[in-house]
Structure formats: structure tokens, C-alpha cells
N, C-alpha and C. Protein backbone atom coordinates (compact mmCIF):
# COMPACT_ATOMS: atom_id res chain seq x y z
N UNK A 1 0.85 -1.19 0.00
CA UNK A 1 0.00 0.00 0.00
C UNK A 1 0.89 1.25 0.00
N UNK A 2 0.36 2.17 -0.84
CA UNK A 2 1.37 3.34 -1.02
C UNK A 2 0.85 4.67 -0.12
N UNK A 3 1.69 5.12 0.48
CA UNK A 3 1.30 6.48 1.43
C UNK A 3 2.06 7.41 0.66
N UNK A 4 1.35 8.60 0.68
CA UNK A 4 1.42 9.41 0.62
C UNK A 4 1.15 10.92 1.16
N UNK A 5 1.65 12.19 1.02
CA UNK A 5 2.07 13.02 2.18
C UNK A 5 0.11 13.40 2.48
N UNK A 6 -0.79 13.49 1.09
CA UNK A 6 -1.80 13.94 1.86
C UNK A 6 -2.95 13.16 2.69
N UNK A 7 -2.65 11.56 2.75
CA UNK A 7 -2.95 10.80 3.27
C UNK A 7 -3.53 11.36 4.44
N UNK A 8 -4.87 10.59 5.37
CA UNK A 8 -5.12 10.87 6.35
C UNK A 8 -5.23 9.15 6.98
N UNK A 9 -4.50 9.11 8.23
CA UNK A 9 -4.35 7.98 9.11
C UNK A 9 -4.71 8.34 10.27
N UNK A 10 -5.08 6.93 10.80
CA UNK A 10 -5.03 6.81 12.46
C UNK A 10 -4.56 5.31 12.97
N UNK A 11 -4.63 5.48 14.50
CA UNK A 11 -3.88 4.04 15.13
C UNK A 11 -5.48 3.45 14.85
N UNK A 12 -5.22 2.12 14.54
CA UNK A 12 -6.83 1.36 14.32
C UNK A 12 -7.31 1.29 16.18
N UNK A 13 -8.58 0.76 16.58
CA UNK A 13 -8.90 0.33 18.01
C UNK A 13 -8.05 -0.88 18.35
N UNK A 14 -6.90 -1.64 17.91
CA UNK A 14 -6.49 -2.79 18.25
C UNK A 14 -5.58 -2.63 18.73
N UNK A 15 -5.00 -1.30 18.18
CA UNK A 15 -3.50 -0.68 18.84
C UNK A 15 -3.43 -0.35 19.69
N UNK A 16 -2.91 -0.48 20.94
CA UNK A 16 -2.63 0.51 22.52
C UNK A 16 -1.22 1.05 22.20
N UNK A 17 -1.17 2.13 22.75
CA UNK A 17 -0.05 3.39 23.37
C UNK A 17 0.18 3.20 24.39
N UNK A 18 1.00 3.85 24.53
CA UNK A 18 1.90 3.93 26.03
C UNK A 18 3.12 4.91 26.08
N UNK A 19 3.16 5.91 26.16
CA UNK A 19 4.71 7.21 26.51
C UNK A 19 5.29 6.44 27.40
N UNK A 20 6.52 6.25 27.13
CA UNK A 20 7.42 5.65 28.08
C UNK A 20 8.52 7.04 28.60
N UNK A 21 8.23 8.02 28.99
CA UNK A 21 9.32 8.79 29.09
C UNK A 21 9.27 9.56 27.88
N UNK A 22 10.54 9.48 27.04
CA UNK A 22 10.59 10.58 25.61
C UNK A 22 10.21 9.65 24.22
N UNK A 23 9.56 7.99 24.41
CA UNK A 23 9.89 7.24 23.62
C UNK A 23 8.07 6.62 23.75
N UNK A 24 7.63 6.05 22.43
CA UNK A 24 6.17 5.75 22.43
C UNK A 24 6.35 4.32 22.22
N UNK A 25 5.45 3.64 23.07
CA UNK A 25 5.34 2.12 22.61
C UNK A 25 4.09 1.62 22.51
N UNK A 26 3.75 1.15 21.02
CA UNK A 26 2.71 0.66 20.44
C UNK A 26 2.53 -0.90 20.49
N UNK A 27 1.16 -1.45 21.11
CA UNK A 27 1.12 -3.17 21.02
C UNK A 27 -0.35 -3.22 20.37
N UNK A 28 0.34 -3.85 19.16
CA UNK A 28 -1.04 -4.38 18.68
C UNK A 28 -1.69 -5.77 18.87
N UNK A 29 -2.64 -5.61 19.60
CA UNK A 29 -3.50 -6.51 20.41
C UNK A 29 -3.88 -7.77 19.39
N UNK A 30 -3.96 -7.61 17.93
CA UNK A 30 -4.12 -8.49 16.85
C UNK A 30 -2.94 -9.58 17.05
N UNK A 31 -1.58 -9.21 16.92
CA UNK A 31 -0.74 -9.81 16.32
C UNK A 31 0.58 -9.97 17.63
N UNK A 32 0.13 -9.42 18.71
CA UNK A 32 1.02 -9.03 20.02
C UNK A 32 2.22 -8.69 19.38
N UNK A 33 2.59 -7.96 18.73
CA UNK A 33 3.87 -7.22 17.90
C UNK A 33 3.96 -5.70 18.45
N UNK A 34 5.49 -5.68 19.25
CA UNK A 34 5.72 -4.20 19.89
C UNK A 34 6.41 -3.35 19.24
N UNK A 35 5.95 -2.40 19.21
CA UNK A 35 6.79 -1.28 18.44
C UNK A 35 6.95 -0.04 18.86
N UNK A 36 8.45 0.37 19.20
CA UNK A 36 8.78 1.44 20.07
C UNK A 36 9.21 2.60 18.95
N UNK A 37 8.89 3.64 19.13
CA UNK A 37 8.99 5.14 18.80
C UNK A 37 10.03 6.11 19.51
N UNK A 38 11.48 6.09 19.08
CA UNK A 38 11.93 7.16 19.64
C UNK A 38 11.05 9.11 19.69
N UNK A 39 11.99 9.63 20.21
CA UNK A 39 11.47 10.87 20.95
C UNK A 39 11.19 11.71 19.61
N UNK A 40 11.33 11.85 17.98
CA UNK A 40 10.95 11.86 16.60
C UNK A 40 10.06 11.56 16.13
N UNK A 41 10.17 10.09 16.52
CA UNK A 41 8.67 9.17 16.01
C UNK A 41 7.52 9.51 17.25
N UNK A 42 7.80 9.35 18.44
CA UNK A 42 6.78 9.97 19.52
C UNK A 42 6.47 11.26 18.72
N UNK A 43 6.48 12.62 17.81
CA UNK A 43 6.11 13.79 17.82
C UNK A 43 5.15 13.33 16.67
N UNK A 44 5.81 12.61 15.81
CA UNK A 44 5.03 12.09 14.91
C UNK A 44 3.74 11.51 15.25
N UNK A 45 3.22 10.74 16.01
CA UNK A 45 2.42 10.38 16.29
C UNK A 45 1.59 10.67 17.31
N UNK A 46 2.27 11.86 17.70
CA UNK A 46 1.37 12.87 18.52
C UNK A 46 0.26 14.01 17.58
N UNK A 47 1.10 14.28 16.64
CA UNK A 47 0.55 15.37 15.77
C UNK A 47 -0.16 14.40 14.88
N UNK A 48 -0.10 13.18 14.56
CA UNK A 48 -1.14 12.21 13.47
C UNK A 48 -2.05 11.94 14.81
N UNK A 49 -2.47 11.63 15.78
CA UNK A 49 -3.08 11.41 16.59
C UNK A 49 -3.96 12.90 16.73
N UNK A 50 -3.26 14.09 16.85
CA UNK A 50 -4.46 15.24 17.15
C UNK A 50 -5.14 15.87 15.55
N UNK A 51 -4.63 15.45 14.68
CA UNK A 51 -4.70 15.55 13.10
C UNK A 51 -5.07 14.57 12.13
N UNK A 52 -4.57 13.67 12.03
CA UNK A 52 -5.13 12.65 11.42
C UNK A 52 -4.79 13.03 9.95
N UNK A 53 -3.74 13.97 9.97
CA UNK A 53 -3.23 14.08 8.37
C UNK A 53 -1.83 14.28 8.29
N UNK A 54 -1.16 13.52 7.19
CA UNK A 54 0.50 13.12 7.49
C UNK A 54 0.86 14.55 6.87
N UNK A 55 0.13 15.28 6.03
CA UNK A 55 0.74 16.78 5.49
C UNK A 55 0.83 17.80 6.83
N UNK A 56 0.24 17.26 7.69
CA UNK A 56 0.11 18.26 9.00
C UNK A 56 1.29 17.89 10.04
N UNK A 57 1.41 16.80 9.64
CA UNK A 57 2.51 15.99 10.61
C UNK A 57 3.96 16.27 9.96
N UNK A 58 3.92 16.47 8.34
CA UNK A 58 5.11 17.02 7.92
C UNK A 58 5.19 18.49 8.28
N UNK A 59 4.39 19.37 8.10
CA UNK A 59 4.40 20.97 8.38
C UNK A 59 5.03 21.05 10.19
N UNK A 60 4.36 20.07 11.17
CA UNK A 60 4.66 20.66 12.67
C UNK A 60 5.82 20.09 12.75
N UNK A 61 6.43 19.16 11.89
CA UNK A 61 7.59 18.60 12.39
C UNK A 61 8.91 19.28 11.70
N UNK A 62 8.84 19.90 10.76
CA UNK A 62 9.52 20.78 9.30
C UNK A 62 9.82 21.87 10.40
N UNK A 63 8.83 22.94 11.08
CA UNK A 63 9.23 23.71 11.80
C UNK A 63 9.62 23.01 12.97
N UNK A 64 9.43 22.15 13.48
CA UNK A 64 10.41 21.74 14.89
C UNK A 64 11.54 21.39 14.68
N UNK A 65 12.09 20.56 13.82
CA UNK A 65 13.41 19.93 13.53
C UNK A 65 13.97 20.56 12.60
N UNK A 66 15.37 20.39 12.72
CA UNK A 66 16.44 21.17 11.50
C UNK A 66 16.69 20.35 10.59
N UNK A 67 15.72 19.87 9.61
CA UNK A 67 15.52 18.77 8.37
C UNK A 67 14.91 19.24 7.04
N UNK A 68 15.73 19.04 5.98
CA UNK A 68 15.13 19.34 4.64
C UNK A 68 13.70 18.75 4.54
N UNK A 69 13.10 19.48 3.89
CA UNK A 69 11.60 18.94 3.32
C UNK A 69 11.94 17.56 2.86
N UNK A 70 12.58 17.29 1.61
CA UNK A 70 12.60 16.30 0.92
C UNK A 70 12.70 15.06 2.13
N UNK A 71 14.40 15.30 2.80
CA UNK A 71 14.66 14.25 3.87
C UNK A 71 13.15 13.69 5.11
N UNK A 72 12.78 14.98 4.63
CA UNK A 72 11.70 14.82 6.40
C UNK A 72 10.76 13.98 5.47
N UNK A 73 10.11 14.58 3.98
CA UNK A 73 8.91 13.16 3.53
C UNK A 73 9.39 12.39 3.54
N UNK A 74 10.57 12.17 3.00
CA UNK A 74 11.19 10.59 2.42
C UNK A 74 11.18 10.05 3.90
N UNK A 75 11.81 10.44 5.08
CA UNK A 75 11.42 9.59 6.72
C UNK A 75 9.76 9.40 6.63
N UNK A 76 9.23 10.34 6.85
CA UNK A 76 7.58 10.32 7.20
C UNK A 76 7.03 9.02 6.33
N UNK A 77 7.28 8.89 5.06
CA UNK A 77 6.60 8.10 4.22
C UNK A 77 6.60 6.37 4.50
N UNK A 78 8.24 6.58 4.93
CA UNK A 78 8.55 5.55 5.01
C UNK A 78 8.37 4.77 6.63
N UNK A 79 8.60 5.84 7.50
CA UNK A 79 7.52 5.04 8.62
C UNK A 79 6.64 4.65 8.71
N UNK A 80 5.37 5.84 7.88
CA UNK A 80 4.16 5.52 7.92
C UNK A 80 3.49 4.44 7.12
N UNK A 81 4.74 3.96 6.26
CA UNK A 81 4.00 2.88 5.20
C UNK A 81 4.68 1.51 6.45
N UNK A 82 5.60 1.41 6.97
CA UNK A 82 6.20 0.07 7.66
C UNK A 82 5.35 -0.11 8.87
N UNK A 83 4.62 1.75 9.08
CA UNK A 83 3.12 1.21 10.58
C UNK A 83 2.45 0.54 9.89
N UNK A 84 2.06 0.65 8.42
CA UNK A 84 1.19 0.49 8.08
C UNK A 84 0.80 -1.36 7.74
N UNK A 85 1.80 -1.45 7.29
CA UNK A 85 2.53 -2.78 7.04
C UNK A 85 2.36 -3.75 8.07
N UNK A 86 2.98 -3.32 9.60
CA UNK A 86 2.48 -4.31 10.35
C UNK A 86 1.05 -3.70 11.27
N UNK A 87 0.22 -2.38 10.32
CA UNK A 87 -0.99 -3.08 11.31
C UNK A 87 -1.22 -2.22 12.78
N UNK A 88 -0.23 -1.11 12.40
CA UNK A 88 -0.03 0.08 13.46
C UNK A 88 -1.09 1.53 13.36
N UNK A 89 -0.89 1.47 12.14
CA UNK A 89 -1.58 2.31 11.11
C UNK A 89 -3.10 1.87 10.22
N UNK A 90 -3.73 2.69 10.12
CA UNK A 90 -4.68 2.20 9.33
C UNK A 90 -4.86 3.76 8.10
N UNK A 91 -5.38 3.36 6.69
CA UNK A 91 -5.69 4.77 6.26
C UNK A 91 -7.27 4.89 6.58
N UNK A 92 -7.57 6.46 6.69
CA UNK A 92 -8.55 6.75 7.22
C UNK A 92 -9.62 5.96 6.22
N UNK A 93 -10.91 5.40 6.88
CA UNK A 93 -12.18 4.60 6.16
C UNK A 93 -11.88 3.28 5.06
N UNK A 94 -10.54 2.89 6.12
CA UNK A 94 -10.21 1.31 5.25
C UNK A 94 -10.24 0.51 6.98
């Protein structure tokens, strides 16, 4: 499945969270597969969590971090397609 920046996502109901400190850990209750989020990926999925759109999640993160546009989609895309992959991620109304 291909993501892209104007994509809108969320964590499906199967997924639980958890902030561990500066770091996010995701268990999906489907497949018991853990997946930890450094203090990057935690912002990321703070701002897709109050937004639900990865173009919004590139804009708050573009002004927080000292990262080229290009570098910051090419990361974003590619996390959000490997949540997606195992099941972390869902696109919005699939």
C-alpha cells in the first residue's frame, strides 16, 4: 500500500499506546507485535493522533526539527508505510 504526504491515518482500536518517558510504545493486540517510537517518532504520532493528516505531521515537524523537506517526507513516508505494514496504522475509512 502506497502512502502518501496527503494521506489521512489513524492508530486502528487494536492498537494501545503507552509514553514511556521521551519514547512511544505501540502493542497491537491483533498480532502481540511491539513497536517502540523514539522521541521523533513519539512527535510524529502525537501530531497524526491530534490531526489525522501526514501533510500536518510534515508541516509541525519541518518547523520543529532542523531537516530538509525532501529528507523529512522521504522519513515520514517511510515510517508511515512500515506502521502500516504491520498493522499500526490504518488509512482513514479502510
Amino acid at each position: 500500500m502506497t502512502v502518501v504526504l496527503n494521506d489521512h491515518l489513524r492508530i486502528p482500536e487494536e492498537v494501545l499506546t503507552s509514553k514511556v518517558g521521551d519514547e512511544t510504545v505501540l502493542l497491537n493486540l491483533q498480532t502481540g507485535m511491539y513497536y517502540s517510537l523514539d522521541p521523533v517518532g513519539t512527535r510524529f504520532l502525537e501530531v497524526l493522533q491530534r490531526t489525522g493528516r501526514l501533510d500536518e505531521v510534515h508541516h509541525a515537524l519541518l518547523e520543529q526539527f532542523d531537516v530538509s523537506t525532501a529528507k523529512l517526507e522521504a522519513d515520514l513516508l517511510k515510517l508511515s508505510q512500515d506502521m502500516l505494514a504491520r498493522g499500526l496504522l490504518v488509512k482513514d475509512g479502510e
